[in-house]
Protein backbone atom coordinates (compact mmCIF):
# COMPACT_ATOMS: atom_id res chain seq x y z
CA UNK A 1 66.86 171.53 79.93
CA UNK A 2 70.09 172.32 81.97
CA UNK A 3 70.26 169.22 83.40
CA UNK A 4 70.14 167.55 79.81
CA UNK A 5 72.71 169.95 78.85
CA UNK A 6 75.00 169.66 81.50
CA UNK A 7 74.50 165.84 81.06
CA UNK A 8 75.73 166.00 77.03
CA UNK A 9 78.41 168.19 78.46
CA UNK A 10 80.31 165.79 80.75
CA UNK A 11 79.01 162.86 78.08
CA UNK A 12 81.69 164.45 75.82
CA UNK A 13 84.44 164.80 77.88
CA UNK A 14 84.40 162.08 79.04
CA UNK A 15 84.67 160.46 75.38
CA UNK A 16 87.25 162.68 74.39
CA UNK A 17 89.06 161.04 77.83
CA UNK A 18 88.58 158.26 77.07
CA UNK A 19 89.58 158.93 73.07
CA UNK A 20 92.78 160.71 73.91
CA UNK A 21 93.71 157.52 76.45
CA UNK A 22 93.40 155.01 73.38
CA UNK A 23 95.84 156.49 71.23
CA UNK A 24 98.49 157.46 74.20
CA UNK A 25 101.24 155.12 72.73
CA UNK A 26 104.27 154.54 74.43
CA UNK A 27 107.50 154.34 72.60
CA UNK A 28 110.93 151.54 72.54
CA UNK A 29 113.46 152.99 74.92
CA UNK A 30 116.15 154.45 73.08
CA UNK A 31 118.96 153.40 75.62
CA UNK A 32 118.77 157.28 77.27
CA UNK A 33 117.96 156.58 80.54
CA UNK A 34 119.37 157.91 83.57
CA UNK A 35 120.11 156.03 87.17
CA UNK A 36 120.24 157.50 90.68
CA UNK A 37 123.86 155.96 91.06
CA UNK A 38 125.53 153.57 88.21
CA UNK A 39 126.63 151.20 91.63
CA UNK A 40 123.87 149.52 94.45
CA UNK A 41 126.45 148.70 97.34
CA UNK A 42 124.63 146.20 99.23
CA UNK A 43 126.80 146.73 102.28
CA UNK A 44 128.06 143.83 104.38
CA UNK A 45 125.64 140.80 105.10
CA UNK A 46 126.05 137.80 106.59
CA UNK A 47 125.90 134.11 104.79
CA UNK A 48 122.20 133.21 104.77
CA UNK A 49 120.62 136.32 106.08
CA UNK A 50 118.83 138.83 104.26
CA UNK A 51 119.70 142.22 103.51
CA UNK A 52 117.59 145.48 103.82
CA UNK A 53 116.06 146.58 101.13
CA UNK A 54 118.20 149.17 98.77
CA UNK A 55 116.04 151.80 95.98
CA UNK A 56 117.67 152.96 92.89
CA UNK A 57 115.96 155.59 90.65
CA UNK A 58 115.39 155.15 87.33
CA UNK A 59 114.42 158.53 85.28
CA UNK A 60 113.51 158.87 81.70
CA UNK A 61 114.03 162.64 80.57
CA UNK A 62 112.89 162.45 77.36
CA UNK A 63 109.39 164.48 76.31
CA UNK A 64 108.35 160.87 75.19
CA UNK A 65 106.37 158.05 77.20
CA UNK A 66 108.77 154.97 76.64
CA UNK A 67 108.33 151.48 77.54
CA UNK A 68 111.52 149.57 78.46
CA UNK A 69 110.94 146.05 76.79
CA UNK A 70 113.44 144.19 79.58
CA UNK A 71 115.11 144.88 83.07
CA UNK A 72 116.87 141.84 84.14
CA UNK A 73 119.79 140.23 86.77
CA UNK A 74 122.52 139.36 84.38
CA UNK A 75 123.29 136.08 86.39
CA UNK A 76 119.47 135.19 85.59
CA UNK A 77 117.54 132.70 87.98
CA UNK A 78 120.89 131.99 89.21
CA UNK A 79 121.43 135.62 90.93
CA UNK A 80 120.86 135.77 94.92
CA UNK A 81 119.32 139.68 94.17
CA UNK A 82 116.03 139.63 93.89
CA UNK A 83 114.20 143.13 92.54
CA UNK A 84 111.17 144.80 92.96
CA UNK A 85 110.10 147.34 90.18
CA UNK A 86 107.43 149.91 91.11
CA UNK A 87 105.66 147.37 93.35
CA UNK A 88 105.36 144.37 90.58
CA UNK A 89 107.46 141.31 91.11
CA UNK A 90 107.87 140.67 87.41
CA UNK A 91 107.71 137.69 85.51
CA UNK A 92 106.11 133.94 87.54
CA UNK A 93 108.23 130.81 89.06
CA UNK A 94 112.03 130.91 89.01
CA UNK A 95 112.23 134.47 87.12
CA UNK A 96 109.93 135.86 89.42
CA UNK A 97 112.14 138.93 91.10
CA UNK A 98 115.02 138.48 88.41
CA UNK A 99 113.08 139.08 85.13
CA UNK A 100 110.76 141.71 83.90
CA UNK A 101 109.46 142.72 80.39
CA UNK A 102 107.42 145.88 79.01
CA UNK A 103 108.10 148.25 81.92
CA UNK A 104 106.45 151.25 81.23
CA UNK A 105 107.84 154.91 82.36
CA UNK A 106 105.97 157.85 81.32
CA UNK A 107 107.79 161.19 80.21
CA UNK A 108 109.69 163.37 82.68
CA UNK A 109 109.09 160.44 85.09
CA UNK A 110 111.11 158.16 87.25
CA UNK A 111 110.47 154.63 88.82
CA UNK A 112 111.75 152.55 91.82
CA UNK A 113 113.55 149.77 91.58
CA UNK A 114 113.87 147.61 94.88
CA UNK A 115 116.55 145.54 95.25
CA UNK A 116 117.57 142.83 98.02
CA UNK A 117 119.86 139.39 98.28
CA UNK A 118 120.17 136.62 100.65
CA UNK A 119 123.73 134.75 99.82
CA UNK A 120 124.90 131.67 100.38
CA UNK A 121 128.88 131.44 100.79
CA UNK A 122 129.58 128.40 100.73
CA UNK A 123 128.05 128.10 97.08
CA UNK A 124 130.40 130.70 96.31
CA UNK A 125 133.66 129.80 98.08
CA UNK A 126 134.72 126.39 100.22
CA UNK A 127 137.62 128.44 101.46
CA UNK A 128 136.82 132.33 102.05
CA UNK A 129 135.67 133.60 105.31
CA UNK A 130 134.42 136.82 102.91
CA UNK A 131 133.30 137.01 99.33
CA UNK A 132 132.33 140.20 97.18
CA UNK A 133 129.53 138.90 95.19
CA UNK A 134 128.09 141.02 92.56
CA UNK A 135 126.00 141.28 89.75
CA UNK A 136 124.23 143.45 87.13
CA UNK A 137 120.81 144.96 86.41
CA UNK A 138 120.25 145.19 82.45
CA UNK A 139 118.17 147.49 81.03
CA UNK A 140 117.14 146.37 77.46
CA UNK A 141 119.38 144.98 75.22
CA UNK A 142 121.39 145.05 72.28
CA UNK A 143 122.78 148.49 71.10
CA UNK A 144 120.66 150.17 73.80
CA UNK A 145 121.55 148.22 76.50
CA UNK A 146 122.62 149.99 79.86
CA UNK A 147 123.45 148.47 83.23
CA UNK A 148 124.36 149.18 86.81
CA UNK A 149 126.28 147.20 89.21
CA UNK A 150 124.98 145.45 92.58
CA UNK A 151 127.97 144.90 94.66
CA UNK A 152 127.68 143.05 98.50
CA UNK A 153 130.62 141.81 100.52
CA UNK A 154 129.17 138.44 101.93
CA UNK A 155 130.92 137.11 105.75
CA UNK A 156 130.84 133.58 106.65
CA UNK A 157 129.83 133.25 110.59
CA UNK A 158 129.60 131.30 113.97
CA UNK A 159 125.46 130.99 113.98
CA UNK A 160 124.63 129.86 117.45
CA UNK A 161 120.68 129.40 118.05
CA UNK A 162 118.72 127.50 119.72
CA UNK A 163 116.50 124.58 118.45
CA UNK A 164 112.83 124.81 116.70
CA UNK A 165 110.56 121.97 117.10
CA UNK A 166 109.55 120.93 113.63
CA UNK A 167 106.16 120.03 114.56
CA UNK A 168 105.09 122.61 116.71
CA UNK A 169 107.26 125.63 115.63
CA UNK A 170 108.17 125.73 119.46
CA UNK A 171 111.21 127.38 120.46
CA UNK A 172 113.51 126.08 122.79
CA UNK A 173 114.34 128.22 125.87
CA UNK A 174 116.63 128.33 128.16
CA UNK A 175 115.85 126.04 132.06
CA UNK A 176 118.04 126.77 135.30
CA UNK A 177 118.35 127.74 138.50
CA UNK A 178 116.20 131.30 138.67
CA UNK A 179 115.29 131.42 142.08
CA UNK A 180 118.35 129.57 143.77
CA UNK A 181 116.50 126.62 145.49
CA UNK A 182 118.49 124.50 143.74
CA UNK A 183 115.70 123.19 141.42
CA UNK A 184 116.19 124.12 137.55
CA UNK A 185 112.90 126.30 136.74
CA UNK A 186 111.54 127.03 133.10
CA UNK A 187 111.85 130.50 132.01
CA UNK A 188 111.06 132.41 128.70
CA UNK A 189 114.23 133.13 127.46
CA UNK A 190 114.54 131.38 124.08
CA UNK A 191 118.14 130.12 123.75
CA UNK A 192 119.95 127.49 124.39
CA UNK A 193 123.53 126.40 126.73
CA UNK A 194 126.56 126.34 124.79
CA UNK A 195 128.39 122.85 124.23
CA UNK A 196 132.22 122.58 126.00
CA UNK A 197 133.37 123.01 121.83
CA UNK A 198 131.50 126.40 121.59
CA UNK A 199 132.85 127.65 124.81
CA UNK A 200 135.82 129.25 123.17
CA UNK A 201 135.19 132.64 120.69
CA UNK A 202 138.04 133.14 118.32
CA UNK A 203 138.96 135.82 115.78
CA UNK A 204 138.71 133.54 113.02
CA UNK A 205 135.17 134.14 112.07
CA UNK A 206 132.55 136.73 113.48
CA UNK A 207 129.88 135.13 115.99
CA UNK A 208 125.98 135.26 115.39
CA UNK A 209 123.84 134.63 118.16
CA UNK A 210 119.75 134.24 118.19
CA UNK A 211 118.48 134.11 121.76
CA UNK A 212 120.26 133.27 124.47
CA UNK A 213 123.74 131.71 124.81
CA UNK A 214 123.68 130.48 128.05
CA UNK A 215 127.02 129.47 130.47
CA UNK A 216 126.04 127.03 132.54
CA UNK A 217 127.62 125.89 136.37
CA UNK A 218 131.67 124.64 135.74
CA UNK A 219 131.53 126.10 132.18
CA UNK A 220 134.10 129.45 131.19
CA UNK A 221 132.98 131.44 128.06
CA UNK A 222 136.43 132.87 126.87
CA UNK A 223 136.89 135.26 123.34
CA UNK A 224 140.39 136.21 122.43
CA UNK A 225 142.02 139.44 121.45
CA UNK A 226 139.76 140.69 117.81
CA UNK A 227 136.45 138.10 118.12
CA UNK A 228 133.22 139.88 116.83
CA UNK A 229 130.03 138.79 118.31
CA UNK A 230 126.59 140.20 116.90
CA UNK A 231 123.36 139.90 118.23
CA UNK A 232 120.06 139.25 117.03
CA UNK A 233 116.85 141.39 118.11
CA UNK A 234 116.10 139.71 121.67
CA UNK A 235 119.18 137.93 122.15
CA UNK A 236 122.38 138.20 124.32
CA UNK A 237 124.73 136.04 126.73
CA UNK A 238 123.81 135.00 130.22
CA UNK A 239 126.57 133.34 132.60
CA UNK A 240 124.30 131.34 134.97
CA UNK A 241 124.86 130.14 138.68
CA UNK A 242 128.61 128.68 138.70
CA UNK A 243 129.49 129.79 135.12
CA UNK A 244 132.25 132.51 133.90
CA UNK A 245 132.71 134.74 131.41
CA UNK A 246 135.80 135.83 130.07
CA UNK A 247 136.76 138.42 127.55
CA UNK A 248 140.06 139.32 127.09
CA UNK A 249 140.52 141.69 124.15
CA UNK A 250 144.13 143.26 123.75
CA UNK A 251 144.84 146.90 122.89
CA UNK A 252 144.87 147.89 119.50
CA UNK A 253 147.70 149.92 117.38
CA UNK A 254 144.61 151.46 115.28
CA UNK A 255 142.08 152.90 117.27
CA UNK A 256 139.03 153.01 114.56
CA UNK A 257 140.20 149.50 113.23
CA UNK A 258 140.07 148.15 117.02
CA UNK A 259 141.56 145.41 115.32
CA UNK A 260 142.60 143.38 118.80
CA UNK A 261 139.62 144.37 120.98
CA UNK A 262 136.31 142.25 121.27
CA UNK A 263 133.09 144.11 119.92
CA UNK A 264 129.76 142.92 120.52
CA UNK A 265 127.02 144.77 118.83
CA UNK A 266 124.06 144.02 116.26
CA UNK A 267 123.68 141.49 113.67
CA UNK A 268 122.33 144.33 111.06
CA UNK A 269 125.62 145.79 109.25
CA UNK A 270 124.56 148.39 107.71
CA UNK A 271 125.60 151.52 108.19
CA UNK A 272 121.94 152.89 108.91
CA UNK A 273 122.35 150.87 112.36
CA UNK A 274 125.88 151.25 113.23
CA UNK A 275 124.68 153.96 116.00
CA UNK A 276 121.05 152.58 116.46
CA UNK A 277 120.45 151.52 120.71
CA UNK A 278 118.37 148.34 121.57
CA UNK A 279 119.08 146.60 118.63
CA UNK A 280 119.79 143.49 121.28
CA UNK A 281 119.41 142.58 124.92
CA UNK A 282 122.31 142.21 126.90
CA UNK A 283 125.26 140.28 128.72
CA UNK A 284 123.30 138.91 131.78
CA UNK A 285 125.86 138.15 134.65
CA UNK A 286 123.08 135.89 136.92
CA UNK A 287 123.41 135.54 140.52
CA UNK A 288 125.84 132.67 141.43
CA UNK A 289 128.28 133.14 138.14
CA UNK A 290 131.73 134.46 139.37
CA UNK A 291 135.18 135.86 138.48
CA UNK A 292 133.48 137.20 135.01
CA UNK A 293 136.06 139.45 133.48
CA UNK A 294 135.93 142.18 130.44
CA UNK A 295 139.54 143.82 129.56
CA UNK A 296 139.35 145.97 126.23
CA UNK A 297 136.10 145.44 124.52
CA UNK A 298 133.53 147.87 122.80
CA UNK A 299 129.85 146.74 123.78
CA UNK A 300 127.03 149.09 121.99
CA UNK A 301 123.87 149.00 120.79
CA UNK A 302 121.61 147.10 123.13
CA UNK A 303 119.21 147.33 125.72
CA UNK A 304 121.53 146.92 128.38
CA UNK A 305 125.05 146.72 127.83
CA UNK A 306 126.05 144.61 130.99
CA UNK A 307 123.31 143.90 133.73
CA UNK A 308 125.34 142.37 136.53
CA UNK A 309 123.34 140.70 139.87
CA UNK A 310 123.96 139.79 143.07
CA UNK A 311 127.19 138.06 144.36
CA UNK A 312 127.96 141.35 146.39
CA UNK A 313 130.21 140.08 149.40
CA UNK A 314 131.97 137.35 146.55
CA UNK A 315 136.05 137.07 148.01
CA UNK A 316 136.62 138.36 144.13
CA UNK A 317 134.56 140.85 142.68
CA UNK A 318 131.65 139.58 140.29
CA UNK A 319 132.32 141.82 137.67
CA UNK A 320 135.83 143.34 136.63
CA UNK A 321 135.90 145.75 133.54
CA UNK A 322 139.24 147.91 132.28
CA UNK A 323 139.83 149.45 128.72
CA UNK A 324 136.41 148.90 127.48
CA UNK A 325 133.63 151.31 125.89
CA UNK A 326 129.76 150.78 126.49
CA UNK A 327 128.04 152.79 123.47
CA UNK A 328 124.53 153.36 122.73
CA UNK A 329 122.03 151.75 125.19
CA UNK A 330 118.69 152.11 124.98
CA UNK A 331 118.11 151.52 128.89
CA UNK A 332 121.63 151.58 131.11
CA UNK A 333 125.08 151.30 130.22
CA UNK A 334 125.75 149.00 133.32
CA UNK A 335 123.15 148.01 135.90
CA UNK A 336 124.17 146.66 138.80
CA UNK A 337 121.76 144.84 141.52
CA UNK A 338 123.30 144.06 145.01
CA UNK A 339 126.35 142.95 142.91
CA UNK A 340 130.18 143.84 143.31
CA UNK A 341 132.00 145.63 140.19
CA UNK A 342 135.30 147.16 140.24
CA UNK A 343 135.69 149.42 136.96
CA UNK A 344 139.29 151.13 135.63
CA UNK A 345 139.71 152.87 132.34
CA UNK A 346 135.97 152.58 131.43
CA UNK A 347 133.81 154.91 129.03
CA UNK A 348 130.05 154.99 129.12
CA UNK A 349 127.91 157.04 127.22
CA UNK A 350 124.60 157.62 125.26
CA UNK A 351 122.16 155.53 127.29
CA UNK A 352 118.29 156.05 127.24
CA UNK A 353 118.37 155.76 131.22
CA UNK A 354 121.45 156.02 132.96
CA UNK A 355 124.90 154.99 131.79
CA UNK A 356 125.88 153.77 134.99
CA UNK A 357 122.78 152.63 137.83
CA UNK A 358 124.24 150.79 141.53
CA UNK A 359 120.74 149.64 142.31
CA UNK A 360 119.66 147.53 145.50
CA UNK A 361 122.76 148.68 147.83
CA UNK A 362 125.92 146.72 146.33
CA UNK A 363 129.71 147.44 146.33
CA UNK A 364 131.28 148.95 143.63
CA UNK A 365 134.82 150.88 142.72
CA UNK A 366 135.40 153.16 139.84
CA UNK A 367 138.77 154.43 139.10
CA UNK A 368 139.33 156.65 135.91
CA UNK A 369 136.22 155.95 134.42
CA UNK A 370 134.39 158.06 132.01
CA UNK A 371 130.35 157.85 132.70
CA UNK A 372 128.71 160.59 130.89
CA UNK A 373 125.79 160.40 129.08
CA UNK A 374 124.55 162.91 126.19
CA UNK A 375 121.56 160.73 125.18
CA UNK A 376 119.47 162.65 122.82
CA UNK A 377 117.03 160.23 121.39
CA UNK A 378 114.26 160.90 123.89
CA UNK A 379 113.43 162.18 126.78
CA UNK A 380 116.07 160.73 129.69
CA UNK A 381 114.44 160.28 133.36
CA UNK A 382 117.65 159.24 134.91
CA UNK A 383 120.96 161.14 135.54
CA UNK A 384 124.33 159.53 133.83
CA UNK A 385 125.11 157.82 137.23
CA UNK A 386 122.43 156.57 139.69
CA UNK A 387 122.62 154.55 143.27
CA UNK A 388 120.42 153.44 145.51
CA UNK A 389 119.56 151.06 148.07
CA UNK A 390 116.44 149.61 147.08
CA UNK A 391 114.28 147.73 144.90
CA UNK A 392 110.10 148.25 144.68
CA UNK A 393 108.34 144.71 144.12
CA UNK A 394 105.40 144.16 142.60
CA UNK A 395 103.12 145.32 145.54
CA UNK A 396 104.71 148.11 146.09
CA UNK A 397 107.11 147.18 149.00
CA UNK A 398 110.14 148.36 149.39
CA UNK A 399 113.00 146.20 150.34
CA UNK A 400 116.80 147.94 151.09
CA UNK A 401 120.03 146.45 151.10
CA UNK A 402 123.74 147.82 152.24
CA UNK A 403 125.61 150.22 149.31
CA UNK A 404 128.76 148.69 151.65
CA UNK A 405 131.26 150.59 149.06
CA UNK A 406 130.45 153.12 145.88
CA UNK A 407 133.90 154.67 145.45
CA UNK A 408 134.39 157.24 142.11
CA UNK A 409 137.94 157.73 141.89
CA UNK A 410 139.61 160.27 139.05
CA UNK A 411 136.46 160.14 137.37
CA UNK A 412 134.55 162.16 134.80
CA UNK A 413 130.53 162.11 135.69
CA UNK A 414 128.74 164.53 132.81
CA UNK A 415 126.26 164.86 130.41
CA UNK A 416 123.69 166.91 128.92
CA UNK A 417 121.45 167.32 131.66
CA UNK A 418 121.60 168.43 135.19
CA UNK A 419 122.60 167.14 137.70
CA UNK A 420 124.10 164.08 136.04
CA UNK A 421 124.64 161.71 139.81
CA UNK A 422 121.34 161.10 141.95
CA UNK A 423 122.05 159.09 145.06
CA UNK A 424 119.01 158.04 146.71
CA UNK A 425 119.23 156.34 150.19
CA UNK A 426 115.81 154.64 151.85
CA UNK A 427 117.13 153.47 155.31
CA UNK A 428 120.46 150.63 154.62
CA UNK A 429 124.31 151.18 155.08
CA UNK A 430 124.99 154.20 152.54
CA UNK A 431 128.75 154.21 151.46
CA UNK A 432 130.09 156.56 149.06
CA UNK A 433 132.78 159.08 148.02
CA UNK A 434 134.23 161.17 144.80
CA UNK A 435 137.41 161.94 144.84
CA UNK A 436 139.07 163.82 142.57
CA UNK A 437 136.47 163.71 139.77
CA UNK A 438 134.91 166.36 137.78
CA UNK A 439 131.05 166.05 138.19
CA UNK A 440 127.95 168.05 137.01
CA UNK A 441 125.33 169.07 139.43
CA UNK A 442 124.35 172.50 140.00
CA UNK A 443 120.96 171.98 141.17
CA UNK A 444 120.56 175.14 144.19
CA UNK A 445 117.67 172.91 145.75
CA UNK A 446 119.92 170.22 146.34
CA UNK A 447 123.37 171.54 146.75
CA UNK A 448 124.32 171.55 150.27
CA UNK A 449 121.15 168.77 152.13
CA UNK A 450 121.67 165.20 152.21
CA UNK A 451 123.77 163.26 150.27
CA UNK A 452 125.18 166.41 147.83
CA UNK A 453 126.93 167.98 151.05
CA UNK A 454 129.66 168.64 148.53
CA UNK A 455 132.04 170.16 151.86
CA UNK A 456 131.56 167.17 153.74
CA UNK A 457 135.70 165.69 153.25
CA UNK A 458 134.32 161.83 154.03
CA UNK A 459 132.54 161.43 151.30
CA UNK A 460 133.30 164.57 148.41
CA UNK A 461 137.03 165.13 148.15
CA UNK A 462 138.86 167.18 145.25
CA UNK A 463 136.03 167.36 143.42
CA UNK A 464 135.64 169.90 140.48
CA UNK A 465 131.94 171.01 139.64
CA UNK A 466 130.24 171.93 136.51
CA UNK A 467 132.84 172.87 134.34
CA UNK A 468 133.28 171.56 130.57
CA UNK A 469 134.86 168.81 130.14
CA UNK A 470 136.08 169.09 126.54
CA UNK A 471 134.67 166.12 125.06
CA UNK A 472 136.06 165.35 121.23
CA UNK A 473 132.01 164.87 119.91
CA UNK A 474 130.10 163.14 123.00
CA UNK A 475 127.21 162.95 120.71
CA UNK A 476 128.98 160.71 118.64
CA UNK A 477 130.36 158.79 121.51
CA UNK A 478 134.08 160.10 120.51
CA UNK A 479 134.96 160.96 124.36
CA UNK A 480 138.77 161.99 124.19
CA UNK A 481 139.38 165.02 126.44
CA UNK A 482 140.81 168.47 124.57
CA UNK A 483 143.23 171.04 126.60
CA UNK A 484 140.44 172.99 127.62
CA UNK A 485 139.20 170.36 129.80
CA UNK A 486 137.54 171.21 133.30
CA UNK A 487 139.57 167.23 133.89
CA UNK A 488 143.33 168.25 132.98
CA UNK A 489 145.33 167.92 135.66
CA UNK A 490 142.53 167.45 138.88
CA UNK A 491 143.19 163.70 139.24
CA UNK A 492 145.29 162.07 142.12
CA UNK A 493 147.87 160.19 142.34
CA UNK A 494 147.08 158.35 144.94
CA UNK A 495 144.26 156.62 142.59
CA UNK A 496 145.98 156.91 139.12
CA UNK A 497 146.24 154.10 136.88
CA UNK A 498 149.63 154.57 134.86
CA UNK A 499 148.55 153.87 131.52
CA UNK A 500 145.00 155.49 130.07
CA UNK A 501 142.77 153.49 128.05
CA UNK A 502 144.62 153.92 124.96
CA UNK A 503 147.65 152.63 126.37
CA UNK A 504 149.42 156.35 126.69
CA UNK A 505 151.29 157.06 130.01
CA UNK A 506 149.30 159.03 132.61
CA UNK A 507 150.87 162.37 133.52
CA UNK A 508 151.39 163.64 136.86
CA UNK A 509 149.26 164.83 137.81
CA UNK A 510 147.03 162.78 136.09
CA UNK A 511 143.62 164.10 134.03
CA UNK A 512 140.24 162.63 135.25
CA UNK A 513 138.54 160.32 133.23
CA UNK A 514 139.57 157.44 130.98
CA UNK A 515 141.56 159.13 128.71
CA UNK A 516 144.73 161.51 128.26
CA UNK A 517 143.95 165.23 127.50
CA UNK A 518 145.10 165.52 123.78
CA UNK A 519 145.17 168.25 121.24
CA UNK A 520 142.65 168.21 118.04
CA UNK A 521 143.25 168.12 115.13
CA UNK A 522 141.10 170.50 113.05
């Protein structure tokens, strides 16, 4: 009898349910609803790439269930936005994503409206190297009729890639010399060599690269003073055997405009990924390329920012870098490997390894150079600046080679961990001093045995230890030096460089590091 009771119990609710759901009507919008934001800024895309994907929140505050009977792209099928409302696509064929009817938004509720474009320039403008495209979202129509603006500024572009075999799907990658017995060898890199007419980056138009662009034997890559290069995932620039690379930025009047220095970075533009590491590979200076040069240019943002090998007895070194930042890498800064680099006026910082890493013995000279590194993404197993004089192969053998030179000359070595320099010698020709830097290690353990005999005049010299360097925001890679500084004042002039790396005269004596002490501004 309970059972049969219980039974006529839920029997009626559940037709009352089902009752009340019948007559829940919904009613004509009224033209009352509200928006997260009366603008969608698309931020800056490229010509023929897609955006991410931007919300905006639509709320209805009324006590009433409504039903909106249209949202729509003013330009119709013609708009490049394309929408997304609370997961339906809208209406089939050429409206689909533009056109949408009966939306229905219960009382006190709010829906999601997703919203993305891929834009064509050259439908827009013959002429412009930029275009602010925009558009409208219309909500109903007539008297109630409200709208809110989509607005993206859309940059032609340089697209270099390689080629896709139409049948296949294949991707072409890149063939040379890898091992250096003179036969070209196949490799993995997808990418292609660049043509003698591509060889030479201008400011006229930002560069997009997928893959590889390669520099073969006899060829120069050169980019003048205010070129922009950005990088797809997996991509980059190698300078093979005999090849150059070249970029000669100029110093800027505006230092946040950097309007005459070269940036390399990602291809995404948004401002969600202007501090985001590993969003591309790196510039690969190969074994046999030569003479490479890189005078004021901001590289950030990718695995490795410059991986230089080999080429370490060259008459001229390999790599030479002045006036130039390395931001953001999500392995090293700079990685060197048995290679020659000789660095002035250079600031490295944030890397997920170390910002600076002499591996494999090498020769390399550092003068006013900023290498700190106050990574805070994940846990960092290197120090800021690392050399050694090996390499571990796949067995498990270790092979060393001669650090001839490692000189650190009115430098600033720091970071957020301690000690931020690990010098690790297996056997080979060991050749290193700091002078006149300001360095963090305070590691008791250490201090005083092997390599970190900090008294030991041939190879630690005017050295200050562990003292704060007055960074402007390190975390933000904003690396100016403040009064306070444990730099002001400890350099020598017997290294200095007379200008700093925003072209301001050096005092005497000069501070450590890349830049000028300066006062704040609160």
């Amino acid at each position: 009898m309970k059972r049969l009771l219980s039974f006529f119990i839920c029997l009626g609710i559940i037709v009352m349910w089902s009752s009340c759901r019948e007559n829940f009507e919904f009613s004509p919008s009224t033209g009352n609803l509200e928006f997260e934001r009366d603008t969608v800024y698309l931020d800056t895309v490229f010509t023929n790439i897609g955006s991410s994907t931007y919300n905006l929140k639509v709320y209805n505050r009324s006590d009433d269930d409504i039903v909106i009977p249209t949202i729509q792209l003013e330009n119709g099928t013609g708009s490049f936005y394309r929408m997304n409302v609370d997961g339906t696509t809208g209406l089939e064929g050429d409206q689909e994503g533009k056109f949408f009817e009966n939306v229905e938004l219960l009382a006190n509720d709010s829906l999601f409206i997703f919203i993305e474009t891929t834009i064509d320039i050259e439908t827009l403008s013959s002429t412009d190297t930029q275009f602010l495209y925009t558009d409208r979202i219309l909500f109903d129509s007539g008297n109630n009729q409200q709208d809110v603006d989509l607005v993206t500024l859309v940059k032609d572009a340089v697209f270099i890639f390689p080629s896709r075999d139409e049948t296949t799907g294949i991707i072409e990658t890149l063939t040379f010399d890898v091992d250096g017995d003179g036969t070209p060898d196949e490799t993995t890199l997808q990418g292609r060599f660049l043509e003698d007419d591509e060889l030479a980056f201008t400011n006229e138009r930002p560069y997009v690269i997928y893959g590889y662009a390669g520099v073969g034997a006899g060829q120069t890559l050169t980019m003048e003073p205010g070129t922009r290069v950005h990088f797809h995932a997996d991509s980059g620039i190698i300078v093979t055997d005999g090849g150059t690379l070249n970029i000669n930025g100029a110093l800027s009047t505006d230092s946040e405009a950097q309007e005459n220095e070269v940036i390399l970075e990602g291809d995404r533009l948004e401002p969600l990924f202007a501090d985001v590491p590993g969003q591309w590979g790196t510039i690969w200076l190969f074994n046999g390329s030569m003479d490479n040069t890189i005078n004021y240019a901001t590289i950030k943002n990718a695995t490795i920012g410059v991986l230089s090998e080999g080429n370490q007895e060259a008459t001229n070194d390999k790599l030479t870098i002045s006036n130039s930042q390395i931001y953001n890498s999500s392995a090293f800064g700079i990685l060197g490997r048995a290679t020659s680099i000789a660095a002035e006026n250079v600031v490295i910082n944030n890397a997920g390894q170390s910002s600076f890493a002499g591996t494999f013995g090498g020769k390399y000279n550092f003068t006013h150079c900023t290498i700190a590194n106050y990574w805070n993404n994940s846990f960092r197993q290197f120090p800021a600046l690392l050399l050694n004089d090996f390499i571990v192969d796949e067995n498990n053998t270790v092979f060393t080679n001669d650090l001839t030179e490692a000189n650190f000359n009115n430098c600033i070595i720091y970071g957020n961990d301690n000690p931020e320099f690990l010098l690790e010698n297996e056997g080979a020709v060991f050749n290193f001093k700091f002078n006149n830097c300001l360095l963090r290690f305070d590691n008791s353990s250490l201090s005083g045995t092997g390599n970190y005999v900090f008294s030991d005049m041939m190879f630690y010299e005017g050295n200050i230890f562990n003292t704060d360097p007055d960074f402007e925001a390190p975390f933000e890679n904003l690396m100016r030096i403040g009064q306070d500084s444990g730099a002001n004042g400890i350099g020598s002039a017997s290294f200095i460089i007379p200008n700093d790396i925003l072209g301001d005269a050096r005092t005497s004596p000069p501070d450590a590091g890349a830049y000028n002490s300066t006062i704040f501004e609160d």
